[in-house]
N, C-alpha and C. Protein backbone atom coordinates (compact mmCIF):
# COMPACT_ATOMS: atom_id res chain seq x y z
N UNK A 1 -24.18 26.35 -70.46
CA UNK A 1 -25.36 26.51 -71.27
C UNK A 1 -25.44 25.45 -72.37
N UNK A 2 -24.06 24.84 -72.89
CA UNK A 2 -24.29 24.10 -73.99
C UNK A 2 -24.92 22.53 -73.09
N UNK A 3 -24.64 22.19 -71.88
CA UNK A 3 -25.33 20.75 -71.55
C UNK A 3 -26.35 21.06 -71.22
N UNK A 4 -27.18 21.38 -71.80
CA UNK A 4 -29.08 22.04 -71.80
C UNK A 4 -29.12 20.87 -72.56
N UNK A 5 -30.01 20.20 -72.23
CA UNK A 5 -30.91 19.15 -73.77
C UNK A 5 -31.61 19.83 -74.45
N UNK A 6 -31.12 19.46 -76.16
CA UNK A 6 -31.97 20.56 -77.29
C UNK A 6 -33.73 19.81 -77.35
N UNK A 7 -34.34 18.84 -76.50
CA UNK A 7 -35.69 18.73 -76.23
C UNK A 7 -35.83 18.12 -74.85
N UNK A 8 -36.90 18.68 -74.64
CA UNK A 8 -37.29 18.07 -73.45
C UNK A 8 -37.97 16.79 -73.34
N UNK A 9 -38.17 16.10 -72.33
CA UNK A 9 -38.54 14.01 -72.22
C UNK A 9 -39.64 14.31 -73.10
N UNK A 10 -40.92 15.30 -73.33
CA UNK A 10 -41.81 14.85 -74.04
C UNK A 10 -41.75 15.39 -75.15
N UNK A 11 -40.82 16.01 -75.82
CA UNK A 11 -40.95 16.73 -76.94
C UNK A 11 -40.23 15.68 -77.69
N UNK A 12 -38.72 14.90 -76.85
CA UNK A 12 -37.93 14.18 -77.38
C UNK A 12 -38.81 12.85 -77.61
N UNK A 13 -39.89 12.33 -76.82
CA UNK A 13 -40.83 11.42 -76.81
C UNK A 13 -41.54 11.34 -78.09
N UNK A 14 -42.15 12.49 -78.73
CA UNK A 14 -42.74 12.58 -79.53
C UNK A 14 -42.19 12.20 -80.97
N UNK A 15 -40.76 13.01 -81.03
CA UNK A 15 -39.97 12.93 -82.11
C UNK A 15 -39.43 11.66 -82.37
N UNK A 16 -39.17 10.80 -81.43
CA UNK A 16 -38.80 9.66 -81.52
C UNK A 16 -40.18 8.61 -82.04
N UNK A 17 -40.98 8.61 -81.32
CA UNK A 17 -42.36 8.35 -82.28
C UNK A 17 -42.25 8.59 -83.83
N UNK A 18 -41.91 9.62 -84.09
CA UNK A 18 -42.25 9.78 -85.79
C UNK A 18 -40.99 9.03 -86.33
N UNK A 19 -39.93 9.11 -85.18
CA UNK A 19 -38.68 8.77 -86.22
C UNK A 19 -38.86 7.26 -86.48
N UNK A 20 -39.19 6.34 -85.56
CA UNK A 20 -39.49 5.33 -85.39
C UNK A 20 -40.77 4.40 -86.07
N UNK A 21 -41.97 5.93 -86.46
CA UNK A 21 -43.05 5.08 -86.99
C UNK A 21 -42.82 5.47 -89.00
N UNK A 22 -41.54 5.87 -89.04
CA UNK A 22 -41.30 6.50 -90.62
C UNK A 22 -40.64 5.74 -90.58
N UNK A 23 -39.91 4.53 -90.40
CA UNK A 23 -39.17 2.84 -90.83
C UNK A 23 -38.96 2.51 -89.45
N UNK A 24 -38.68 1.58 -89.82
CA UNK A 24 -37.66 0.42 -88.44
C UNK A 24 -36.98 1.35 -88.41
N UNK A 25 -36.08 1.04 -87.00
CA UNK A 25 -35.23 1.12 -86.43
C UNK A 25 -34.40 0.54 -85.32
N UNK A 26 -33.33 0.57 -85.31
CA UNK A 26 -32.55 -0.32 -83.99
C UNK A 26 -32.64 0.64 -83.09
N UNK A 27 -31.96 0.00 -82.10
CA UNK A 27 -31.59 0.66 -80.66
C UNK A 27 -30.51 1.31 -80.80
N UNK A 28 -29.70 1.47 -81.29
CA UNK A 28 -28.47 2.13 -81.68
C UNK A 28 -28.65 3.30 -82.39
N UNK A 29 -29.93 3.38 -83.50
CA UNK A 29 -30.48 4.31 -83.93
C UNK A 29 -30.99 5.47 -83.19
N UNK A 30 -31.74 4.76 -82.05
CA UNK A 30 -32.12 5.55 -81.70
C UNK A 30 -31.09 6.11 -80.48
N UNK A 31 -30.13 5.65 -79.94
CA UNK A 31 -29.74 5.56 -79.25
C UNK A 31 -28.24 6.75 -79.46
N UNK A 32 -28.14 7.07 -80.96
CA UNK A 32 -27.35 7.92 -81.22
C UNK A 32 -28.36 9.44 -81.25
N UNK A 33 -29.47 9.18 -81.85
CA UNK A 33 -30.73 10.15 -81.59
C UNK A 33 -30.59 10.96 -80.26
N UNK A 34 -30.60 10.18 -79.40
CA UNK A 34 -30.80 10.29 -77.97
C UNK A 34 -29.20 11.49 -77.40
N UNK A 35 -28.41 11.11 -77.60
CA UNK A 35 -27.24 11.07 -77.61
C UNK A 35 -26.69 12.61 -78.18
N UNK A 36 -27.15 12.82 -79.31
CA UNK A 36 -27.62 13.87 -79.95
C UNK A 36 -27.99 15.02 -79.39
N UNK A 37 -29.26 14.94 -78.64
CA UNK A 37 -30.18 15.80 -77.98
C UNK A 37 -29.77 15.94 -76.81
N UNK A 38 -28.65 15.06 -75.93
CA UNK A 38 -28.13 15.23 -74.80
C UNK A 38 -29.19 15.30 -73.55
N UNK A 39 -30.37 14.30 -73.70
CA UNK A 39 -30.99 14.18 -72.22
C UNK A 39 -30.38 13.11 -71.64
N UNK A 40 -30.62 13.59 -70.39
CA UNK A 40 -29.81 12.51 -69.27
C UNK A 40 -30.39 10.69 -69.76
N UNK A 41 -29.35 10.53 -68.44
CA UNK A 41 -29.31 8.96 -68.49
C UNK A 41 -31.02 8.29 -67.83
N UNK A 42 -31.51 9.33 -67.00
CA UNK A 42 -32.95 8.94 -66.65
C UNK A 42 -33.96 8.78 -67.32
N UNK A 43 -33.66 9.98 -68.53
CA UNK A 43 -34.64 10.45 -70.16
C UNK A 43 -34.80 9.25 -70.60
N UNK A 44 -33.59 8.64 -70.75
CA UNK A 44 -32.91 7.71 -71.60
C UNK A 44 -33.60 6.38 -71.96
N UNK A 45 -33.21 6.26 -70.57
CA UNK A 45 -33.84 4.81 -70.25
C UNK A 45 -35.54 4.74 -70.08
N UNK A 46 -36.07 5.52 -69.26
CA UNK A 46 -37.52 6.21 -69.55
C UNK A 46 -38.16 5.84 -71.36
N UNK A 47 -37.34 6.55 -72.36
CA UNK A 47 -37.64 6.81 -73.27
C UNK A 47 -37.57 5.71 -74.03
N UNK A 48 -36.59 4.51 -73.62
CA UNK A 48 -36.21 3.52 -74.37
C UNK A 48 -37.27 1.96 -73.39
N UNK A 49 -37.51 1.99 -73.00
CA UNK A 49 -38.85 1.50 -71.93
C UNK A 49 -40.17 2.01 -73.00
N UNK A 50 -40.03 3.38 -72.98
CA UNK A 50 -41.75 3.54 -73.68
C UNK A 50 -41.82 2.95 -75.20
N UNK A 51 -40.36 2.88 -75.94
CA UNK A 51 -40.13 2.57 -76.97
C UNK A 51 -40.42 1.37 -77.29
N UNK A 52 -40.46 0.56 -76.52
CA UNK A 52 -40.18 -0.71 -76.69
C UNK A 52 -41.52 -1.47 -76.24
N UNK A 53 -42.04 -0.96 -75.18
CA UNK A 53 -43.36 -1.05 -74.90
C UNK A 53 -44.29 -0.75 -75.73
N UNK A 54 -44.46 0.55 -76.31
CA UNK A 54 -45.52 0.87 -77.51
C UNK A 54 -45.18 0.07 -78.86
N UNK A 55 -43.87 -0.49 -78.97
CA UNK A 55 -43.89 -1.56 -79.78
C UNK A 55 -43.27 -0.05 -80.94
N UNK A 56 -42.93 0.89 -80.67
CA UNK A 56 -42.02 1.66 -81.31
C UNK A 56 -40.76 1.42 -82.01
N UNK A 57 -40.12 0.09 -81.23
CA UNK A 57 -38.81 -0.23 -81.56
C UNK A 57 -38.50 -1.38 -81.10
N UNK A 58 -38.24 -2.29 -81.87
CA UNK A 58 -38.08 -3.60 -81.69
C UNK A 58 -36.49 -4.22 -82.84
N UNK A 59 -35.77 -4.67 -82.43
CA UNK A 59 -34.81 -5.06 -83.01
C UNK A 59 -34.85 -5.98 -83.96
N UNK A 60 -35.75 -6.66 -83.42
CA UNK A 60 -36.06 -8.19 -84.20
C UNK A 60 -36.57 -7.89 -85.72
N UNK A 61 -37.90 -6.96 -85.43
CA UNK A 61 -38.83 -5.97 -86.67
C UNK A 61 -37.85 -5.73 -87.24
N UNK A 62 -36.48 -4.64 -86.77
CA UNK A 62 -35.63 -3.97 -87.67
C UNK A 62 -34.70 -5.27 -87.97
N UNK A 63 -34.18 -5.96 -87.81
CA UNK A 63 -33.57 -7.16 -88.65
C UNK A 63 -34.15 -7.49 -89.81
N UNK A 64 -35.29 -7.75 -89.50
CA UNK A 64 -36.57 -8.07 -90.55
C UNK A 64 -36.43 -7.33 -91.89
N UNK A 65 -37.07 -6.26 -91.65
CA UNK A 65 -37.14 -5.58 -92.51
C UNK A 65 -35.69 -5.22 -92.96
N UNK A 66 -34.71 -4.86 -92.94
CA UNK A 66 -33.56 -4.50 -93.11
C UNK A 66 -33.00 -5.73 -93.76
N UNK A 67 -32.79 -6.75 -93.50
CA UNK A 67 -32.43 -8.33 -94.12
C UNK A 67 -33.40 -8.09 -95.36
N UNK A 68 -34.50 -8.06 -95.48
CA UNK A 68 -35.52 -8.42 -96.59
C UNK A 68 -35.41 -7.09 -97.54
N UNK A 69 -34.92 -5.83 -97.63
CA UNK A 69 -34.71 -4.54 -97.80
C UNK A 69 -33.37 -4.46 -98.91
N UNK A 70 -32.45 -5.21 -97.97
CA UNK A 70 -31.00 -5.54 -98.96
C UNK A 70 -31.05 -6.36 -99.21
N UNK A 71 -31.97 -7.75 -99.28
CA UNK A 71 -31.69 -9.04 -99.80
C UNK A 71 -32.48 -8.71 -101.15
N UNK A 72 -33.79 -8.05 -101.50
CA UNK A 72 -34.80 -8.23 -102.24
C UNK A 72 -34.58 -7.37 -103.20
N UNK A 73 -34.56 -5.74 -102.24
CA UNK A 73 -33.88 -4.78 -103.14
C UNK A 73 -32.68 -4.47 -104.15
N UNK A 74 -31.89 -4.08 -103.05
CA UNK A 74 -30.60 -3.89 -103.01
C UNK A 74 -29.71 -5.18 -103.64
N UNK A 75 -29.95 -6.41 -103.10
CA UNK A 75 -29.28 -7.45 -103.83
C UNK A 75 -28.14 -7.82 -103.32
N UNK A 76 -28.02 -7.33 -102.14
CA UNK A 76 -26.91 -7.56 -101.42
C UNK A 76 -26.98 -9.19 -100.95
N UNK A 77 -25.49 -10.02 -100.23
CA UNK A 77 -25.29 -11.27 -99.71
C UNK A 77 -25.11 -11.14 -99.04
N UNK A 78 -25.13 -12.14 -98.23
CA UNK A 78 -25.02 -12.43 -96.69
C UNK A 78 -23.86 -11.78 -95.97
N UNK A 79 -22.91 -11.96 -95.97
CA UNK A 79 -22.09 -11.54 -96.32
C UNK A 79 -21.41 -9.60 -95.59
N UNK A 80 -22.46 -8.87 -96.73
CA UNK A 80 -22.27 -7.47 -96.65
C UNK A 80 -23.69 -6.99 -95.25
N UNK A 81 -24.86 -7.85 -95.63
CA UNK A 81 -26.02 -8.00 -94.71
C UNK A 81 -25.69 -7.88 -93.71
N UNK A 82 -24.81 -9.10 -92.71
CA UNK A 82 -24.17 -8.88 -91.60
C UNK A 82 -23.60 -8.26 -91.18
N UNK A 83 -22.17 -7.35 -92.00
CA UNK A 83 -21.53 -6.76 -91.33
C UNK A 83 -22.32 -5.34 -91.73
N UNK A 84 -23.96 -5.01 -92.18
CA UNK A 84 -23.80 -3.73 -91.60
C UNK A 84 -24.70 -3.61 -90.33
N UNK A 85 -25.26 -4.84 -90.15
CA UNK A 85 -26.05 -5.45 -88.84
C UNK A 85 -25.07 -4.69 -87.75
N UNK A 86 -24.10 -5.70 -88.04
CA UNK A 86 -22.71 -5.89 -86.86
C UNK A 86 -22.87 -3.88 -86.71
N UNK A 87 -22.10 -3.48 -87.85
CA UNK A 87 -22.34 -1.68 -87.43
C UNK A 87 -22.81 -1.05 -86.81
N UNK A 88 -24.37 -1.70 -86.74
CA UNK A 88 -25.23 -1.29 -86.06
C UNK A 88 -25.80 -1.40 -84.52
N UNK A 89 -24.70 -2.56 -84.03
CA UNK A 89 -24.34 -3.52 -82.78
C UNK A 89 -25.31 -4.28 -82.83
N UNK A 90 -25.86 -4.83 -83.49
CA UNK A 90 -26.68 -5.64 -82.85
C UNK A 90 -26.07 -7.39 -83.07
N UNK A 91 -26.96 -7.73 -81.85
CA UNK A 91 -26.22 -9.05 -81.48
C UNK A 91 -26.10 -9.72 -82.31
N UNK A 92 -24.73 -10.81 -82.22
CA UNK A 92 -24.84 -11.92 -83.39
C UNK A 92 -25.62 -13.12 -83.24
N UNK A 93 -26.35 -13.28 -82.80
CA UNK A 93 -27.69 -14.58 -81.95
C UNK A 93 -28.99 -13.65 -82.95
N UNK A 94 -28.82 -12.96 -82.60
CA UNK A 94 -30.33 -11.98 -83.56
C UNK A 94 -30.20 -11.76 -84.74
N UNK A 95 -28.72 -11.34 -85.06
CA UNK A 95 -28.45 -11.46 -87.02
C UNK A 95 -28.46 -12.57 -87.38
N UNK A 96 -27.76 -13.84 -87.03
CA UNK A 96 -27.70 -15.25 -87.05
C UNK A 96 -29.22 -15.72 -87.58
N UNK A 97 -29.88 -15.86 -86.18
CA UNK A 97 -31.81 -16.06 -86.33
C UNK A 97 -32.09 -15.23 -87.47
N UNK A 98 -32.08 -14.04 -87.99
CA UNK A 98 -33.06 -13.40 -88.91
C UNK A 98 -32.15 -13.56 -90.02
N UNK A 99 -31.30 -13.99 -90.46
CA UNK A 99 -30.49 -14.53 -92.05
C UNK A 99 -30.96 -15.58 -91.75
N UNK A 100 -31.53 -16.59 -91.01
CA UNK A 100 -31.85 -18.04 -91.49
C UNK A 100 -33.31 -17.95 -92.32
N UNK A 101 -33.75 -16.36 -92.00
CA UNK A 101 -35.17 -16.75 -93.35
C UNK A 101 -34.79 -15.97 -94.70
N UNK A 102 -33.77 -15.46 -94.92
CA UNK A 102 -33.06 -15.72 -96.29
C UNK A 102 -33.91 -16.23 -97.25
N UNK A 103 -35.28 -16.07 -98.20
CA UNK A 103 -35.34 -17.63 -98.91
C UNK A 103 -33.80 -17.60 -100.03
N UNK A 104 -33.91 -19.42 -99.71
CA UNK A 104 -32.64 -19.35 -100.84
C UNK A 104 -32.81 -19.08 -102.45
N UNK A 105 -33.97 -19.16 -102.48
CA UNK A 105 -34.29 -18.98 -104.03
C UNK A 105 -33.98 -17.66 -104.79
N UNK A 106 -34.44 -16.75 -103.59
CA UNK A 106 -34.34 -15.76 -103.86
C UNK A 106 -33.20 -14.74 -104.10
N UNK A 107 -32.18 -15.43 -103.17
CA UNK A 107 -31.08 -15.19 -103.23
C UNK A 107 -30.13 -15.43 -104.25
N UNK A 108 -30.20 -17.08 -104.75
CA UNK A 108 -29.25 -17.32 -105.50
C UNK A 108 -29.81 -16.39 -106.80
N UNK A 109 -31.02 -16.21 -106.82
CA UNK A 109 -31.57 -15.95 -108.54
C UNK A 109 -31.08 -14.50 -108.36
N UNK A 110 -31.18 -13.71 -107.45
CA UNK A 110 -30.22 -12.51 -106.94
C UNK A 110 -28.70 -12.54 -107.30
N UNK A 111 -28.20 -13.35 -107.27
CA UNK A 111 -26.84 -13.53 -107.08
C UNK A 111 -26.86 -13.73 -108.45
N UNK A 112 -27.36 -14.55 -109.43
CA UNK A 112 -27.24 -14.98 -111.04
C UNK A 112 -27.66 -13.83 -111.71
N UNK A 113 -28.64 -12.92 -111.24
CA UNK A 113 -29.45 -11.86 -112.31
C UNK A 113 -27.60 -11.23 -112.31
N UNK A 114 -27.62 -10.88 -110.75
CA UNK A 114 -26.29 -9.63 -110.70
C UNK A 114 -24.95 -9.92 -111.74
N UNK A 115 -24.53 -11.45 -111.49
CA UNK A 115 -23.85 -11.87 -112.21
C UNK A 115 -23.74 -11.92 -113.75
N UNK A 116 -24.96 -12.33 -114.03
CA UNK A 116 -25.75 -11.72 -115.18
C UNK A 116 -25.23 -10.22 -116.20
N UNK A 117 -25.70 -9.86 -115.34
CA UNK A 117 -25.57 -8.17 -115.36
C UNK A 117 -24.53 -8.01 -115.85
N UNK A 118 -23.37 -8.18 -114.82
CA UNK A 118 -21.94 -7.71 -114.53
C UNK A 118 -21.30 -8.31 -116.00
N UNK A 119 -21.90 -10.03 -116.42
CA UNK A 119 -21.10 -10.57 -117.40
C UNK A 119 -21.23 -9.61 -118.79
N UNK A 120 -22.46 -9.12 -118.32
CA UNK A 120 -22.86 -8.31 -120.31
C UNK A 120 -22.25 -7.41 -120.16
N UNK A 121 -21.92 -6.30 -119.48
CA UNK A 121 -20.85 -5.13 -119.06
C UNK A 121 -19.67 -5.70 -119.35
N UNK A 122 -19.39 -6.42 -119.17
CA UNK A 122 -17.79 -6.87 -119.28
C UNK A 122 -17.58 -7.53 -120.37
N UNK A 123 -18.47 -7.28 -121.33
CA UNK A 123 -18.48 -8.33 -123.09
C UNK A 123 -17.43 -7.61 -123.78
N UNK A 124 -16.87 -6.28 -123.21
CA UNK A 124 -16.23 -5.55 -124.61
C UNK A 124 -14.71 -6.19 -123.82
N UNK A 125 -14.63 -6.67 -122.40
CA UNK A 125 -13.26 -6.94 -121.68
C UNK A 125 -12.87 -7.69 -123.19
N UNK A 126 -11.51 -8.32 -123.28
CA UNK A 126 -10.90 -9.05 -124.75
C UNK A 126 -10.28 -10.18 -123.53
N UNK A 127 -9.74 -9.98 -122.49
CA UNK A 127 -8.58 -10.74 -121.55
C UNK A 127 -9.78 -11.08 -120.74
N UNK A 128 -10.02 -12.77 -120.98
CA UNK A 128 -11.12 -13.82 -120.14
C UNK A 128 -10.40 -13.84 -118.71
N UNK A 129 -9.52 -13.63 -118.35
CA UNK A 129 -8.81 -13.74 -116.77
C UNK A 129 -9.33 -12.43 -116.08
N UNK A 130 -9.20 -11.34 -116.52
CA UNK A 130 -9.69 -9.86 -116.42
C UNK A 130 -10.80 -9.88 -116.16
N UNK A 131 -11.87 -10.41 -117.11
CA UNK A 131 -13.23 -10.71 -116.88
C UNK A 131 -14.03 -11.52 -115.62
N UNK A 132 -13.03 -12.38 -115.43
CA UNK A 132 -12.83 -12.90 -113.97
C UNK A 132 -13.50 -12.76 -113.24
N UNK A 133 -11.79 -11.98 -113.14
CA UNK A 133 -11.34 -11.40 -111.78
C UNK A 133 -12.35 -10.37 -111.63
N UNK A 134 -13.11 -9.04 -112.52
CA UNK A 134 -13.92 -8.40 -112.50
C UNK A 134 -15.08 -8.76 -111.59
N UNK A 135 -15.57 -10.04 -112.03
CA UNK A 135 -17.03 -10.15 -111.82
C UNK A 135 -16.42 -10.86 -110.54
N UNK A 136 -15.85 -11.62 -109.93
CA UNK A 136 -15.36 -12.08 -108.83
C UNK A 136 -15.59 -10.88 -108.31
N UNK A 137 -14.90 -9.88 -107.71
CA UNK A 137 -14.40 -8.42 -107.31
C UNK A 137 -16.32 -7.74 -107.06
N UNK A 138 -16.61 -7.91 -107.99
CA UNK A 138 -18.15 -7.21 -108.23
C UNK A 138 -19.09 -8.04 -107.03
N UNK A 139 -19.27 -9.29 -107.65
CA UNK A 139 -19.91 -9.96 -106.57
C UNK A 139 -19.45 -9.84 -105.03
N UNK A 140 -18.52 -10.43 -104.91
CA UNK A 140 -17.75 -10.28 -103.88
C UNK A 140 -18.14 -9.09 -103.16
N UNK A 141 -18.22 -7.68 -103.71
CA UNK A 141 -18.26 -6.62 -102.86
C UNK A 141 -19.47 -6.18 -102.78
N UNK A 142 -20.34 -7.09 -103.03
CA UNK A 142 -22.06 -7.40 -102.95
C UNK A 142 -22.11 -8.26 -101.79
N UNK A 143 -21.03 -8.68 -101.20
CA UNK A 143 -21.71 -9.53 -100.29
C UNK A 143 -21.88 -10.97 -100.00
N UNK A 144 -21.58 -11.56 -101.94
CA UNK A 144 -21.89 -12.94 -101.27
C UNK A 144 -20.06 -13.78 -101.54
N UNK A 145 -20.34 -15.24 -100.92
CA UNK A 145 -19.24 -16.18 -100.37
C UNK A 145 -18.72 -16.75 -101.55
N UNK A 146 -17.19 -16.58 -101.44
CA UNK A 146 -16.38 -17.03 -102.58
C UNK A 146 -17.14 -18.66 -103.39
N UNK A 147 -17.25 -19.62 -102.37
CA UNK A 147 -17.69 -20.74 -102.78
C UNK A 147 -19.15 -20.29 -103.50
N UNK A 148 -20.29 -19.85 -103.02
CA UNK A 148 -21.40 -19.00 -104.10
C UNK A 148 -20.73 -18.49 -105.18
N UNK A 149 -20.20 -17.32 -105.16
CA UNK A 149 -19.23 -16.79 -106.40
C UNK A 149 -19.16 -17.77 -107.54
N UNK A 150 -18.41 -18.59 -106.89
CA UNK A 150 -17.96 -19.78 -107.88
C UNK A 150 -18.89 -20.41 -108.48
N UNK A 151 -19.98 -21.02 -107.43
CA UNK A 151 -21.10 -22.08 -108.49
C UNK A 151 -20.86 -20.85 -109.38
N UNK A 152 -22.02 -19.88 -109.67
CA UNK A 152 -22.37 -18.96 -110.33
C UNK A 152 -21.59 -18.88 -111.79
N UNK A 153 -20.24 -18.40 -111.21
CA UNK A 153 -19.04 -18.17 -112.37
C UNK A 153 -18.96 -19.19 -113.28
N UNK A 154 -19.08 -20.04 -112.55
CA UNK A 154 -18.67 -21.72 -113.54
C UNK A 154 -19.78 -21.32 -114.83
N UNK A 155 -20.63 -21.38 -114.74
CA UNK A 155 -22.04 -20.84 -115.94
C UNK A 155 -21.61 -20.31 -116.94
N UNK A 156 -20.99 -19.29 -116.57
CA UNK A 156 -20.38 -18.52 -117.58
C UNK A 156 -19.16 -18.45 -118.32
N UNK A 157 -18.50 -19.21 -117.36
CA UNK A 157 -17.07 -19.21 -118.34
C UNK A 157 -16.97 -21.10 -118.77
């Protein structure tokens, strides 16, 4: 009784519609969705065909938006960007292509506000090595590349 699928192809059809037209999404997304609900391998593929056809789910879209989401928002670097791509399996030819529209402007002034930030928080540190290593550590686990790090740091100390 428990390998029953908790929807059937068109109920699961539907739901995937909303899940899909309420943000991007990858194939993996949906693909744990799927997975979830336990319809066969025929559902599956059926379902991931109509997906892709109605323009429901496109990988490329979800790079897109997801790159521009943590780059703009969030403030994340390249860096952290990729590997939650990678998480998500998607190919490295498709993360590669959609980080090359990055603008850089946007990024570095991203990378300086954060740095920014992090330096006025750390005004009461007394030990300039501490202070550092801090904002190194901070950036860093934002995402962006030691050599970035560095221009940046130089500014300030």
């Amino acid at each position: 009784m428990d390998n029953l699928p908790k929807y059937t192809f068109q109920e699961a059809k539907v739901k995937l519609e909303a899940f899909c037209a309420y943000q991007d999404r990858c194939t993996f997304d949906i693909s744990k969705k799927i997975n979830e609900w336990g319809l066969s391998d025929e559902d599956r593929s059926a379902l991931f065909s109509y997906l892709k056809e109605s323009r429901f789910l496109s990988d490329e879209r979800f790079i897109e938006s997801f790159i521009s989401g943590k780059v703009r928002i969030k403030k994340w670097g390249r860096n952290k960007v990729f590997a939650a791509l990678r998480e998500k399996r998607i190919p490295e030819t498709l993360i590669r292509s959609g980080m090359q529209d990055i603008p850089d402007d946007i990024y570095f002034s991203n990378l300086r506000a954060l740095a920014s930030q992090k330096f006025d928080l750390l005004s009461k540190e007394k030990n300039e090595l501490a202070k550092k290593v801090k904002l190194y550590r901070y950036l860093a686990g934002k995402g962006y590349a030691m050599d970035e790090i560095n221009e940046v740091v130089r500014e300030f100390f």
